[in-house]
Protein backbone atom coordinates (compact mmCIF):
# COMPACT_ATOMS: atom_id res chain seq x y z
CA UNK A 1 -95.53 41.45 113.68
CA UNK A 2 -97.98 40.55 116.75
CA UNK A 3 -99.99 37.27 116.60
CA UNK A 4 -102.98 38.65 116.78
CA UNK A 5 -102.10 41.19 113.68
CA UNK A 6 -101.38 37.84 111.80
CA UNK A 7 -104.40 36.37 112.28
CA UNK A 8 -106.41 39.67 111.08
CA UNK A 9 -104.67 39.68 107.99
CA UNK A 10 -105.16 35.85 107.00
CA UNK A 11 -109.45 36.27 107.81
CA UNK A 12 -110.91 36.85 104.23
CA UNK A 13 -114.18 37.78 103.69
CA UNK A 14 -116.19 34.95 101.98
CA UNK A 15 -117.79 37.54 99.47
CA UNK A 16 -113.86 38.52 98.41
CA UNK A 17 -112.88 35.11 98.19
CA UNK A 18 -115.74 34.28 96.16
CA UNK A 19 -114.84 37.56 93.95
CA UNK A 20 -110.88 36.05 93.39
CA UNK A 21 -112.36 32.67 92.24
CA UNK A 22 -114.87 34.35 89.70
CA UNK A 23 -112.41 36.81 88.18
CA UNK A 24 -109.90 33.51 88.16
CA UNK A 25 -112.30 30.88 86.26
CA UNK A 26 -113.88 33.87 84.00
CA UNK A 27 -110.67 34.26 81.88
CA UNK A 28 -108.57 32.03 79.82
CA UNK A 29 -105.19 34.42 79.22
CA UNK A 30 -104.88 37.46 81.30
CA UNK A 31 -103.39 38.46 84.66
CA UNK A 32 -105.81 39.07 87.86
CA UNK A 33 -104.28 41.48 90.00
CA UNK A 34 -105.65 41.78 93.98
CA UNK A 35 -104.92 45.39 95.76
CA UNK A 36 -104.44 44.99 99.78
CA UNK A 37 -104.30 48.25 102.45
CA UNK A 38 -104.21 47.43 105.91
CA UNK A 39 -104.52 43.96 105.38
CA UNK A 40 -107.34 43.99 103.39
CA UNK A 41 -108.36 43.31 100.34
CA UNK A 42 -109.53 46.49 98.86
CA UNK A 43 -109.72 46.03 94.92
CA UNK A 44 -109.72 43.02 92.49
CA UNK A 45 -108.76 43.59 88.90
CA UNK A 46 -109.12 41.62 85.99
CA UNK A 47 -107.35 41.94 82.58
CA UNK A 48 -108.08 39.72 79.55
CA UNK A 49 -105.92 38.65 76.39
CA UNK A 50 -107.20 37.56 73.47
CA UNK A 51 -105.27 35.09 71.44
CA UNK A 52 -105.56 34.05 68.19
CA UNK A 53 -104.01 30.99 66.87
């Protein structure tokens, strides 16, 4: 892989990073799952678990 292809892929967007971070702190349990094509990041899913003690 070229530098310059590299460099592409490690520039996030600010709004996306700012997406990861809200979908990270807004659960307690649960798996947050990012979805990258061509480098970018193109979906960001959350999914929740409730447990009871």
């Amino acid at each position: 892989m070229a530098k310059a292809e590299i460099q592409k892929i490690t520039e996030i967007d600010e709004k996306v990073l700012e997406g990861v971070v809200e979908s990270i702190k807004s659960i307690q349990y649960g798996t947050v799952t990012i979805t990258v094509h061509d480098g970018k990041v193109t979906q960001i899913e959350t999914s929740r678990k409730q447990r009871y003690s």
